[in-house]
N, C-alpha and C. Protein backbone atom coordinates (compact mmCIF):
# COMPACT_ATOMS: atom_id res chain seq x y z
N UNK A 1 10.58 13.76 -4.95
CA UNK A 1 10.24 13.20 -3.64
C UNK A 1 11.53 12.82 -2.95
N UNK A 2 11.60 13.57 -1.87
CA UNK A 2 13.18 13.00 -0.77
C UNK A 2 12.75 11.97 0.26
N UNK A 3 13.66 11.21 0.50
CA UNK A 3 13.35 10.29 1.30
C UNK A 3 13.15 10.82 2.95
N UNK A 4 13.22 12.10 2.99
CA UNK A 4 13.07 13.01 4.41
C UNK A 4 11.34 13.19 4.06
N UNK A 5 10.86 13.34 3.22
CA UNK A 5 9.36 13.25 3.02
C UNK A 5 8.60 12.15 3.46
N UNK A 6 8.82 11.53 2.81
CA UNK A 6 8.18 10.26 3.31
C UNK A 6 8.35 9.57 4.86
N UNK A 7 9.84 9.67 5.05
CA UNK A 7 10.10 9.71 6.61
C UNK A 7 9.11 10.22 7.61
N UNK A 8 8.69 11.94 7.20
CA UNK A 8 8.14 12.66 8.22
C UNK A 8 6.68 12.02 7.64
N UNK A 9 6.05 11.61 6.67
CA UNK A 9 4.68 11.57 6.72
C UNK A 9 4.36 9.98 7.77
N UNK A 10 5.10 9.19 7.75
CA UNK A 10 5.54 7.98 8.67
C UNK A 10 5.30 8.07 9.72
N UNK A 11 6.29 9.37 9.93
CA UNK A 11 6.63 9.70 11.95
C UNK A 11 5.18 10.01 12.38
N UNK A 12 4.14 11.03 11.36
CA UNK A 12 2.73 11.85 11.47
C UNK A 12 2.08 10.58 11.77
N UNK A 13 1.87 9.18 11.28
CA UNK A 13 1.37 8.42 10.95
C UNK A 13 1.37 7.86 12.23
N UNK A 14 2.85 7.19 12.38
CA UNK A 14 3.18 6.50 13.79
C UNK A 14 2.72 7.18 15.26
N UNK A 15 3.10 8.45 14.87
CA UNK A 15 2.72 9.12 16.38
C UNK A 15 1.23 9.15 16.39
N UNK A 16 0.50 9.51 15.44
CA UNK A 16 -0.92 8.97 15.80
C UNK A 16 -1.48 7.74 16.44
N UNK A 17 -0.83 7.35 15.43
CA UNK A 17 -1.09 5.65 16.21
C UNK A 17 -0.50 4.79 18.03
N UNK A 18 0.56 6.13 18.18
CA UNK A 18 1.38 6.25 19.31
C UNK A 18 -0.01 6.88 20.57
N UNK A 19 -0.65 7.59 20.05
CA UNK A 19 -1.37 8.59 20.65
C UNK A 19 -2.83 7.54 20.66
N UNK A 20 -3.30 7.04 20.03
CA UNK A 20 -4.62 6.55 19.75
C UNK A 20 -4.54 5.22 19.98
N UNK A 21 -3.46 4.24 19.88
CA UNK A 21 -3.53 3.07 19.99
C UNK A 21 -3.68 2.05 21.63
N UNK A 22 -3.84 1.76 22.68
CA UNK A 22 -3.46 1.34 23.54
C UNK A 22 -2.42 0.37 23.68
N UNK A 23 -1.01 0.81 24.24
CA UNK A 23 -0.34 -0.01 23.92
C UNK A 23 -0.42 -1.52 24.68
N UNK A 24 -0.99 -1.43 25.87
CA UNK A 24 -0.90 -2.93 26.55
C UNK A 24 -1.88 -3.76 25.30
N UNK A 25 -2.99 -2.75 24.95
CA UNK A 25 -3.89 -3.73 24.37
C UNK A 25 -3.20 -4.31 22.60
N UNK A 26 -2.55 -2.90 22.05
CA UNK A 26 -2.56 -3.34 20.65
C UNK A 26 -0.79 -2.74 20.51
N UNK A 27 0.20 -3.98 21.04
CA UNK A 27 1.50 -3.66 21.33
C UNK A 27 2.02 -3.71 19.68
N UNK A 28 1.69 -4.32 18.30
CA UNK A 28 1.92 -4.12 17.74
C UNK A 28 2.24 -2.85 16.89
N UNK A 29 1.74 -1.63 17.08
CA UNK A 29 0.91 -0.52 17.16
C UNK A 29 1.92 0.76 17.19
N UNK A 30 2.77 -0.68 17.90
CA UNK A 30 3.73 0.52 18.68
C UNK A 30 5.23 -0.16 18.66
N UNK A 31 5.39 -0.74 17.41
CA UNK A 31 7.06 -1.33 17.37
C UNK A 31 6.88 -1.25 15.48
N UNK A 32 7.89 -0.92 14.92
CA UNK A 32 8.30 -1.39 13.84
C UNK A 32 9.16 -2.64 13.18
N UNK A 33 8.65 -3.19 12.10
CA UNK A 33 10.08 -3.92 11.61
C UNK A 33 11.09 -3.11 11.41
N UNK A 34 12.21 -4.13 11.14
CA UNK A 34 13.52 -3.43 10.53
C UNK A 34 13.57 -3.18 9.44
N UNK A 35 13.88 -1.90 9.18
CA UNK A 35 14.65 -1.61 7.56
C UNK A 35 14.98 -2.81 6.78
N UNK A 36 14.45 -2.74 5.48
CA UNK A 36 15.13 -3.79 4.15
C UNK A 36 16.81 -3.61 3.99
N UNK A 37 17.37 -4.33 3.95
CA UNK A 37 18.35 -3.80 3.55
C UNK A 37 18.48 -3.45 1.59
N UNK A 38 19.43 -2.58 1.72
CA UNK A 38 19.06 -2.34 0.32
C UNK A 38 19.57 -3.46 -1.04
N UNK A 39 20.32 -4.49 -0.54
CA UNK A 39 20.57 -5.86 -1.48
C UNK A 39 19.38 -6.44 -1.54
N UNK A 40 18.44 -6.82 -0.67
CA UNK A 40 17.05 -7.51 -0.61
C UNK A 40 16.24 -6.65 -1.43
N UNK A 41 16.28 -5.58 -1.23
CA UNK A 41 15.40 -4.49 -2.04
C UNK A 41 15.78 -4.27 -3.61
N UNK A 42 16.98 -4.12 -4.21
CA UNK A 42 17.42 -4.39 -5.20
C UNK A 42 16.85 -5.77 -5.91
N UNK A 43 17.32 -6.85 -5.34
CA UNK A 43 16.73 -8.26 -5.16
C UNK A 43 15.47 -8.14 -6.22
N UNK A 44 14.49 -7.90 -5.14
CA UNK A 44 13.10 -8.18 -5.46
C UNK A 44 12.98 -6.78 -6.37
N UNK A 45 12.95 -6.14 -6.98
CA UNK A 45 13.11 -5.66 -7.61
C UNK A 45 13.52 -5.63 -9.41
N UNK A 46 14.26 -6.62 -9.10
CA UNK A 46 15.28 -7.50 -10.08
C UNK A 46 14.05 -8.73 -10.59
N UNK A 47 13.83 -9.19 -9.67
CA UNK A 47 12.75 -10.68 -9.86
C UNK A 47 11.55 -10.22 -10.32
N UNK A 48 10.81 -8.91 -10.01
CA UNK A 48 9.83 -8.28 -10.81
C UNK A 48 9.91 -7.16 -11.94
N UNK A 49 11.01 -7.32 -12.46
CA UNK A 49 11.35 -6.65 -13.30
C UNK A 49 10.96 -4.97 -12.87
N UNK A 50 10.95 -4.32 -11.91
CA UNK A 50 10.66 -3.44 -12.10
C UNK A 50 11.70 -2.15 -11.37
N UNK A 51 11.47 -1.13 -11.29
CA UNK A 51 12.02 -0.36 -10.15
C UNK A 51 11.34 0.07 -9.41
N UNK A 52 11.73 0.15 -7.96
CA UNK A 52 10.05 0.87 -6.85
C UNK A 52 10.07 2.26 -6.78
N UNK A 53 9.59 2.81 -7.33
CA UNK A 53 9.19 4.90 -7.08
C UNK A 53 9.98 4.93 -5.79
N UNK A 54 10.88 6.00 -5.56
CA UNK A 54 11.74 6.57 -4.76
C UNK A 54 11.06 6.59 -2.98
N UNK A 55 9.52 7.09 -3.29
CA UNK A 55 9.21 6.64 -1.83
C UNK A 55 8.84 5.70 -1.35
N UNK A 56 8.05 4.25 -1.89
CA UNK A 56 8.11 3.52 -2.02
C UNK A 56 9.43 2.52 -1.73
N UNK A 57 10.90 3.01 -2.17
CA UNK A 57 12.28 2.40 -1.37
C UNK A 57 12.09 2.65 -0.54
N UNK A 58 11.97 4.44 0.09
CA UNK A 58 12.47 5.05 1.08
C UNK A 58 11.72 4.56 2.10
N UNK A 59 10.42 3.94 1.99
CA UNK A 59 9.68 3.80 2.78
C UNK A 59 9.91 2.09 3.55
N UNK A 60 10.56 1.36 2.50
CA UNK A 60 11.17 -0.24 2.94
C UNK A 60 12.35 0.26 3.42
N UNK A 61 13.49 1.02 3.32
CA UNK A 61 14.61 1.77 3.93
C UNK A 61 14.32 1.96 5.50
N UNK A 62 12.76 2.59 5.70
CA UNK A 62 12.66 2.78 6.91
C UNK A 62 12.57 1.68 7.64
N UNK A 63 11.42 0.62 6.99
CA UNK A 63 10.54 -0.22 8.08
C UNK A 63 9.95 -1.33 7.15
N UNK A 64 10.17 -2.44 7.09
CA UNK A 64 9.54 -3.43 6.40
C UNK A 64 8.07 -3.42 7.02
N UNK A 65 7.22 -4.23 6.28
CA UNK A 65 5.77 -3.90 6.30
C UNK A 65 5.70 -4.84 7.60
N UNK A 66 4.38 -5.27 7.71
CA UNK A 66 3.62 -5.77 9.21
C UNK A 66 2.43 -6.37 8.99
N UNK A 67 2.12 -7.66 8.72
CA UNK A 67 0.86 -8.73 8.34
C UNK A 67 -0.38 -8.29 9.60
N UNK A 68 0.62 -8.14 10.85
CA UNK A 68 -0.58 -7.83 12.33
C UNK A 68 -0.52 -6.53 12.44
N UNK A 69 -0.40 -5.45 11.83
CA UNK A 69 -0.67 -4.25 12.12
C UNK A 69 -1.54 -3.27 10.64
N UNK A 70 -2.94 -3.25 10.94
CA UNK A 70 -3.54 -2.35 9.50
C UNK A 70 -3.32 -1.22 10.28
N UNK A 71 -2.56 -0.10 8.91
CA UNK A 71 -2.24 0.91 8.89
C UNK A 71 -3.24 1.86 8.11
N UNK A 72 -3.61 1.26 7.25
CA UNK A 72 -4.91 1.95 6.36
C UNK A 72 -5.97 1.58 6.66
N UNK A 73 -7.32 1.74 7.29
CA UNK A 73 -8.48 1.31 7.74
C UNK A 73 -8.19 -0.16 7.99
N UNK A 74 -8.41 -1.27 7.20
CA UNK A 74 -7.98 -2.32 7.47
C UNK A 74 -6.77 -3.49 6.62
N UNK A 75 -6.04 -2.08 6.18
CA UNK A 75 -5.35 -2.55 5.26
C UNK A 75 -3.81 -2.76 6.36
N UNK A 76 -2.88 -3.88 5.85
CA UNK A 76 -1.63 -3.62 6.45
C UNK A 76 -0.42 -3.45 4.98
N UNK A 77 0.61 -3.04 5.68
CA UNK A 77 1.69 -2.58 4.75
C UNK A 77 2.25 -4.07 4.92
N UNK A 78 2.52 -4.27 3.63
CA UNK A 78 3.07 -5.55 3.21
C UNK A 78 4.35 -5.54 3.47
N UNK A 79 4.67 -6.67 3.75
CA UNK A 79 6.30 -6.82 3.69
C UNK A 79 7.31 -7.24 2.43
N UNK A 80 8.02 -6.88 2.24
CA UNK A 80 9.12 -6.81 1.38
C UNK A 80 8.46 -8.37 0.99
N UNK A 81 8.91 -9.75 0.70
CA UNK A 81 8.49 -10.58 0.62
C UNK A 81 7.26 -11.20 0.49
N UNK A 82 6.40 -10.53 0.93
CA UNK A 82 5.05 -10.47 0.46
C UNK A 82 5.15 -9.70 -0.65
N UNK A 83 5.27 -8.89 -1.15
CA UNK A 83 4.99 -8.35 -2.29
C UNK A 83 5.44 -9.22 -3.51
N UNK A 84 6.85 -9.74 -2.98
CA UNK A 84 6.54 -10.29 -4.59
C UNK A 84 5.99 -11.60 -4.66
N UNK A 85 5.54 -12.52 -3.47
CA UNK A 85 4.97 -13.98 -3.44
C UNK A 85 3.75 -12.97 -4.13
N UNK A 86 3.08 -12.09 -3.70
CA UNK A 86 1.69 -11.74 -3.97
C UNK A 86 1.82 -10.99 -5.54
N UNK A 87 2.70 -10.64 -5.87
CA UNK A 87 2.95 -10.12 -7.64
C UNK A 87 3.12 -11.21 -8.38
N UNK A 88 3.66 -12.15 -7.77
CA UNK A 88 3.75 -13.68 -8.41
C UNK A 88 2.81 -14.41 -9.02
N UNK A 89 1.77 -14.83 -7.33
CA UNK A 89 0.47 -15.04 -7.42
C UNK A 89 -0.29 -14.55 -8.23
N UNK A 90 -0.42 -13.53 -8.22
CA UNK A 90 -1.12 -12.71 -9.56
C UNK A 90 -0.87 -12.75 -10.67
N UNK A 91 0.52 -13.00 -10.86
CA UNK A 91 0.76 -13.03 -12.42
C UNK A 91 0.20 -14.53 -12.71
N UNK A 92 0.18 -15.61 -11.97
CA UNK A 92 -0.09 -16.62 -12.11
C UNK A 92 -1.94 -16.58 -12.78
N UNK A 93 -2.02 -15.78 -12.26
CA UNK A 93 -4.03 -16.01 -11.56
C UNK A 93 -4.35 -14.90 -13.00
N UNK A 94 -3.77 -14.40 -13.43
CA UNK A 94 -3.96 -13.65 -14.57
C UNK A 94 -4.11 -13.90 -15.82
N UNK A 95 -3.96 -15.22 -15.96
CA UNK A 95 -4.22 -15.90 -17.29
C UNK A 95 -5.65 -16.84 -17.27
N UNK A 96 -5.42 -16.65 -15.93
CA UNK A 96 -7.04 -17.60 -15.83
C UNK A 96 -8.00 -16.53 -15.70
N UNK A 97 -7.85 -15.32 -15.54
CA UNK A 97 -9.04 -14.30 -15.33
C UNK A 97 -9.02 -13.64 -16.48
N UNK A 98 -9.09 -14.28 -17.49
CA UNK A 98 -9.38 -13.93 -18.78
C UNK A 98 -10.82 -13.60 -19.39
N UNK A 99 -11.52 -13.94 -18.61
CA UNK A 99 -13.26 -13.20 -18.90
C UNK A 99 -13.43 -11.88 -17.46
N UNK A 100 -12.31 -11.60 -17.18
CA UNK A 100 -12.99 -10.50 -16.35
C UNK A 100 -12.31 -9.21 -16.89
N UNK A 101 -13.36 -8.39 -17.04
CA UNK A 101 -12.81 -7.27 -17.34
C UNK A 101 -13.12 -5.86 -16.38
N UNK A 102 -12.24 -4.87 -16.29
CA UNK A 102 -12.65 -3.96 -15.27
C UNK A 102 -13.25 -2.85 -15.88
N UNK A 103 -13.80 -2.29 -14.82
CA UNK A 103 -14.25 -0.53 -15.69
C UNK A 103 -13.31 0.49 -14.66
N UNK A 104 -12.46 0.43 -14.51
CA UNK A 104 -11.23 1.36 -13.28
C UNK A 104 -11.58 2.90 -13.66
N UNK A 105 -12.24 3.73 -12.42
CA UNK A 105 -12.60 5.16 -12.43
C UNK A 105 -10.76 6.04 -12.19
N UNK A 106 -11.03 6.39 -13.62
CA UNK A 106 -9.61 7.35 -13.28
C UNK A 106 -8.37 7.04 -15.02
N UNK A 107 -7.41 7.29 -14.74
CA UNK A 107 -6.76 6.95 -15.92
C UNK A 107 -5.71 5.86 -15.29
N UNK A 108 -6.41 4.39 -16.24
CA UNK A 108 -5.77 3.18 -15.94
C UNK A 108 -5.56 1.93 -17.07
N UNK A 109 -4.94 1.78 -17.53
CA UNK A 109 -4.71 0.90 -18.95
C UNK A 109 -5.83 0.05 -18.17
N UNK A 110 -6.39 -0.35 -19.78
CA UNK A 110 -7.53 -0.87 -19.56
C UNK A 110 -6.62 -2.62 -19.63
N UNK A 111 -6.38 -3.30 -18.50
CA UNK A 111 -5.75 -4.78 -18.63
C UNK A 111 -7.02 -5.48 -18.08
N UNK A 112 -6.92 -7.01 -18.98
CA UNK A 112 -7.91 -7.65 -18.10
C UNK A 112 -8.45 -7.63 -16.55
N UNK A 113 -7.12 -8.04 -16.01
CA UNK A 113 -7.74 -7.89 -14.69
C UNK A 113 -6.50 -7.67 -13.72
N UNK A 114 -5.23 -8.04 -13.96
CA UNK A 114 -3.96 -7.75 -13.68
C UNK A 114 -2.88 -7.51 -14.14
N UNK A 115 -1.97 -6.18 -13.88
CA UNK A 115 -0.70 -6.09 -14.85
C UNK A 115 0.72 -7.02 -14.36
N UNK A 116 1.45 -6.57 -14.33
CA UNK A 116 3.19 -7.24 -14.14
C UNK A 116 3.59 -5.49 -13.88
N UNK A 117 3.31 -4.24 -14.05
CA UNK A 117 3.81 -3.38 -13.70
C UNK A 117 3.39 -2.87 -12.28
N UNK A 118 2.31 -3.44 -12.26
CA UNK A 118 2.06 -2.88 -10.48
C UNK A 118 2.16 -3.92 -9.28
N UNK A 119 2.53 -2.95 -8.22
CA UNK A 119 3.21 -3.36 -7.14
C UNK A 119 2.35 -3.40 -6.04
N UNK A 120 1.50 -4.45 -5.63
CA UNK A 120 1.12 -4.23 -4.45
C UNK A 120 1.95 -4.03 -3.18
N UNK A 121 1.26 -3.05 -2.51
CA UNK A 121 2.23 -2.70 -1.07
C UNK A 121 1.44 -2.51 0.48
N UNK A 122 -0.15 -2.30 -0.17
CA UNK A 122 -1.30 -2.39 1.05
C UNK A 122 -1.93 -3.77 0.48
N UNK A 123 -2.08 -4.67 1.76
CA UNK A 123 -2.92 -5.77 1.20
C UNK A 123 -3.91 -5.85 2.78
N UNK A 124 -5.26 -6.00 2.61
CA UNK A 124 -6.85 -6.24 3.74
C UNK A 124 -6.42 -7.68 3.89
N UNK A 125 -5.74 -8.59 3.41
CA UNK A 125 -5.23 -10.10 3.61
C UNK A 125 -6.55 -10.91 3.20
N UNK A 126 -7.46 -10.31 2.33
CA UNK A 126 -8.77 -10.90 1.81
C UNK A 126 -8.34 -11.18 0.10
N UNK A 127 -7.67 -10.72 -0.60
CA UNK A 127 -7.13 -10.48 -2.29
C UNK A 127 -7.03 -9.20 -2.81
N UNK A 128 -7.11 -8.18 -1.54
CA UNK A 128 -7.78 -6.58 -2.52
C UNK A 128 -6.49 -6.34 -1.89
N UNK A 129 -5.97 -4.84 -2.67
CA UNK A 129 -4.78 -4.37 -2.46
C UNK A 129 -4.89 -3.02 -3.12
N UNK A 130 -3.57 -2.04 -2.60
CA UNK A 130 -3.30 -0.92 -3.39
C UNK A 130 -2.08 -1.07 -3.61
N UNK A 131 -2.21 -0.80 -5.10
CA UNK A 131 -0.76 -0.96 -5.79
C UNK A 131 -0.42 0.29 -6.06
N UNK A 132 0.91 0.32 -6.98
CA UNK A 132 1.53 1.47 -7.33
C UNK A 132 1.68 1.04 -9.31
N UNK A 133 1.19 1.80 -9.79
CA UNK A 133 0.98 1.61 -11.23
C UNK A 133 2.17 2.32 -11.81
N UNK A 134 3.14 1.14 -12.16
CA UNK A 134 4.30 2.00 -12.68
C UNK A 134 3.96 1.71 -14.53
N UNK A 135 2.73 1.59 -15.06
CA UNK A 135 2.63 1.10 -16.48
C UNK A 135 1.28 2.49 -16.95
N UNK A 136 1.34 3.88 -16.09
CA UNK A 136 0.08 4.50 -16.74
C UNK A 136 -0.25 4.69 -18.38
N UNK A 137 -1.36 4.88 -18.48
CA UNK A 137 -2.00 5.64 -19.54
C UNK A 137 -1.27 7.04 -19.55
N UNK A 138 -1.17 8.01 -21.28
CA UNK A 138 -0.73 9.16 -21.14
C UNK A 138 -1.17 10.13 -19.91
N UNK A 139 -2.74 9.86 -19.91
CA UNK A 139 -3.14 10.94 -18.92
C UNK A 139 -3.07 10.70 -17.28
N UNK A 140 -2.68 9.16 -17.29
CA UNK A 140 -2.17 8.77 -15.93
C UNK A 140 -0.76 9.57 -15.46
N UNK A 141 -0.70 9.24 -14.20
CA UNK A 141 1.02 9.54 -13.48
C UNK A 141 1.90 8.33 -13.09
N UNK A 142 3.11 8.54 -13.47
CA UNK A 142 3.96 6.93 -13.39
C UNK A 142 4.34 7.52 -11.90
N UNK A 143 3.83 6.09 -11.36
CA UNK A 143 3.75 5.68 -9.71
C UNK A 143 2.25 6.17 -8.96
N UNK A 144 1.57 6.04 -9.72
CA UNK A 144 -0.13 6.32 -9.25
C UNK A 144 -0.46 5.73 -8.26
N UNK A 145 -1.40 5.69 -7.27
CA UNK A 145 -1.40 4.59 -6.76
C UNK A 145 -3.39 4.09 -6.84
N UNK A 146 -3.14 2.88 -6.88
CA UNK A 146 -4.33 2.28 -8.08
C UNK A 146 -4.78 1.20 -6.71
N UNK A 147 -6.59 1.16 -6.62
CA UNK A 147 -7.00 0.29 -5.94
C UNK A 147 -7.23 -1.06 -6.68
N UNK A 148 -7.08 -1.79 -6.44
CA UNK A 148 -7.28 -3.80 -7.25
C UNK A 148 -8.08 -4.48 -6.19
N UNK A 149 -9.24 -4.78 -6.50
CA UNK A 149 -10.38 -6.01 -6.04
C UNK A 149 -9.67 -7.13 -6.82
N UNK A 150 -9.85 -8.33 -6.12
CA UNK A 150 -9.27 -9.68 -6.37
C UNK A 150 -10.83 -10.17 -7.16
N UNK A 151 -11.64 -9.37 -7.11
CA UNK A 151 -12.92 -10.39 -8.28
C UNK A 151 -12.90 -9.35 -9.37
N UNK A 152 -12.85 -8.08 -9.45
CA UNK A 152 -13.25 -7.12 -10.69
C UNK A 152 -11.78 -6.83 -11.08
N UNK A 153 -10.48 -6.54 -10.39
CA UNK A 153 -9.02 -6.14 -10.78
C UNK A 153 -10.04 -4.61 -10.57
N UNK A 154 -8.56 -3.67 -11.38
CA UNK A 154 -8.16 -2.83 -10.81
C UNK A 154 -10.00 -1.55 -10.63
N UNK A 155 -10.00 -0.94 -10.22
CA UNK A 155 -11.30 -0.07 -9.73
C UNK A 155 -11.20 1.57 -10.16
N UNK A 156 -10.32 1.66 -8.97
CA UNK A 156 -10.17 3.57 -9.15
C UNK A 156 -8.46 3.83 -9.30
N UNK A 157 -8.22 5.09 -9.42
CA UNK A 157 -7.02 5.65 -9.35
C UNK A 157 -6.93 6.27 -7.93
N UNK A 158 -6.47 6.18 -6.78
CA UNK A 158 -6.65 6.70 -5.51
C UNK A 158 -5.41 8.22 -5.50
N UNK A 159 -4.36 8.05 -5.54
CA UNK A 159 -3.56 8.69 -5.35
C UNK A 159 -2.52 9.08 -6.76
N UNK A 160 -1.78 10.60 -6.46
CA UNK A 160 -0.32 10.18 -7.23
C UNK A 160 0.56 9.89 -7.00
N UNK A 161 0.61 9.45 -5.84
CA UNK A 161 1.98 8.82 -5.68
C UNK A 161 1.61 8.05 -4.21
N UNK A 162 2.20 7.04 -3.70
CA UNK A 162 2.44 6.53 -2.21
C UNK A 162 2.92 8.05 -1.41
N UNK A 163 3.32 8.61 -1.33
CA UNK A 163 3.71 9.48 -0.60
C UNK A 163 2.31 10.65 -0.38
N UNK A 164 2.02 10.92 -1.66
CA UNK A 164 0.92 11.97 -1.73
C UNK A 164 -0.40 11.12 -1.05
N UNK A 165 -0.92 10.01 -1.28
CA UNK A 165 -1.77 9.02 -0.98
C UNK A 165 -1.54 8.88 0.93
N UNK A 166 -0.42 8.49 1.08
CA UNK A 166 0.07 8.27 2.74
C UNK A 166 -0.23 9.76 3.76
N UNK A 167 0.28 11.19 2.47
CA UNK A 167 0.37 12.18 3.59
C UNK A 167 -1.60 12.89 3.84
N UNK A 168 -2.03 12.47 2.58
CA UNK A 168 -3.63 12.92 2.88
C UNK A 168 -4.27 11.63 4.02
N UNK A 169 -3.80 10.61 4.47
CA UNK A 169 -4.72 9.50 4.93
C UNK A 169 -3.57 10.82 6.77
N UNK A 170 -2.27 11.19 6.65
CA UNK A 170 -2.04 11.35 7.77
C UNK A 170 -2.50 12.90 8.39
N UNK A 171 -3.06 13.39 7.03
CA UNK A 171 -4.32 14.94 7.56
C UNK A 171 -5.15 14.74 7.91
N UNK A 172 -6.05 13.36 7.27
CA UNK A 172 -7.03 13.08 7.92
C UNK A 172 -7.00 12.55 9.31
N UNK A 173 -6.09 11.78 9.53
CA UNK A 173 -5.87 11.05 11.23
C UNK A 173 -5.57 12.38 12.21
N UNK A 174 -4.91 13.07 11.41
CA UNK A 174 -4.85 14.43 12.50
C UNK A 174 -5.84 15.58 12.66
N UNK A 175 -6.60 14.83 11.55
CA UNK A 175 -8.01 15.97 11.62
C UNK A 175 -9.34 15.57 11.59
N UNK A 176 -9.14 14.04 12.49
CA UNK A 176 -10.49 13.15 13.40
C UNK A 176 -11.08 13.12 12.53
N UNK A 177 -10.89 12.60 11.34
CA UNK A 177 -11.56 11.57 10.27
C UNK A 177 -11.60 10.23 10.78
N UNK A 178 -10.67 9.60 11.52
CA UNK A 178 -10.24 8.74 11.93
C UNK A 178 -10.41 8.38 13.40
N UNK A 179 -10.86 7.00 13.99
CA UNK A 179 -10.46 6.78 15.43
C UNK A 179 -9.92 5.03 15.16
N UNK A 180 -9.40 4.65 16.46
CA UNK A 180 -9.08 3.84 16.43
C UNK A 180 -9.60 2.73 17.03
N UNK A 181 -10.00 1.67 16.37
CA UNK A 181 -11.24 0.86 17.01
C UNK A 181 -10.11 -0.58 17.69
N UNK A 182 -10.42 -0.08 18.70
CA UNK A 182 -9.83 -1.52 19.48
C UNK A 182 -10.04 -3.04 19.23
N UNK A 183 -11.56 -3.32 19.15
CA UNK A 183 -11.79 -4.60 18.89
C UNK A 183 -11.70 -5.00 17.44
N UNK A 184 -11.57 -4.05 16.75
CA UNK A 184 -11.22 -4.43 15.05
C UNK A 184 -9.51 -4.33 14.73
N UNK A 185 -8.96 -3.52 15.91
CA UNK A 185 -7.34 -3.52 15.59
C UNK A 185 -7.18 -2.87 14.44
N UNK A 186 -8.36 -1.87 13.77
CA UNK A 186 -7.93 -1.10 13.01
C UNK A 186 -8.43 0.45 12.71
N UNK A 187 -8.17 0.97 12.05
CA UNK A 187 -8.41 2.59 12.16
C UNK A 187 -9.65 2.55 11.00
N UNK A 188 -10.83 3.09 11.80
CA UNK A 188 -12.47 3.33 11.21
C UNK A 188 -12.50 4.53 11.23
N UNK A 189 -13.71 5.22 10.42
CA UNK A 189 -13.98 6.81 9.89
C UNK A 189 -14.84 6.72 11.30
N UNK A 190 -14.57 8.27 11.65
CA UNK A 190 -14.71 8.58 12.95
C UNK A 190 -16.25 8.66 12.76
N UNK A 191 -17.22 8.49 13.76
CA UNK A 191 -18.41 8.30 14.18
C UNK A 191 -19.19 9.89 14.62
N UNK A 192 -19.98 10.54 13.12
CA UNK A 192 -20.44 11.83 13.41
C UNK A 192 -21.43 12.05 14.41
């Protein structure tokens, strides 16, 4: 995965949203944060013991995430700093969710209810998130990307990678799966 990949599935992404969004109404829509720099990114990285899958950097390289802008139906891209208060949180909340167990459709270590290897990076700002599972099962892929409910933990296996996951959500926006609902400020399955 080059960081020119992920770039262009971004630009597919943005210009949709360039095209569909109204900007007087939903000006967020239509500005990015700034790039992480890459000491902050190292950083947090360091504090979660982990490393972030190549698009996954490339993708904080471009544009730190956005709390007021859902990019995924009603999900928003987290910001650098959110991720690890919210990997934190979890690791915290993970010893107390010791009677929950998941049934996750797909190949996903069976953990109570939260690991220390995955990275949330989409959060609905309700407890649910999509992470990036850098801890698979053999028949899993390292950097999967894995849906997590905040009452059951983790569910399905969605994607293999953030990149592969990002460029099918930006075929669908270009191939009116998708519209953009004004009064929800977020992108709904288009209305047959």
């Amino acid at each position: 995965m080059s960081a020119d990949s992920i770039s262009a599935v971004w630009k597919r992404i943005f210009k949709w949203y360039k095209t569909h969004a109204d900007k007087s109404s939903s000006p967020e829509f239509h500005r990015r944060q700034k790039p992480v720099p890459a000491k902050e990114l190292a950083s947090t990285e360091k504090k979660m013991s982990l490393i972030f899958p190549d698009d996954l950097r490339a993708t904080y390289r471009l544009f730190d995430g956005d709390q007021d802008c859902s990019i995924y139906l009603n999900y928003y891209m987290m910001p650098l700093s959110e991720i690890f208060r919210t990997w934190e949180m979890l690791a915290e909340l993970r010893d107390e969710s010791n009677d929950v167990h998941s049934s996750p459709k797909g190949p996903i270590k069976h953990h109570q209810w939260w690991s220390l290897k995955w990275i949330p990076f989409l959060s609905n700002g309700g407890g649910d998130h999509y992470c990036i599972d850098m801890d698979p099962p053999k028949k899993g892929v390292l950097g999967q990307v894995i849906h997590f409910d905040h009452e059951t933990g983790p569910s399905a296996v969605i994607a293999k990678s953030p990149v592969d996951f990002l460029s099918r959500f930006a075929d669908d926006l270009e191939n009116g799966k998708y519209r953009f609902e004004e009064s929800e400020m977020s992108v709904v399955p288009a209305k047959k």
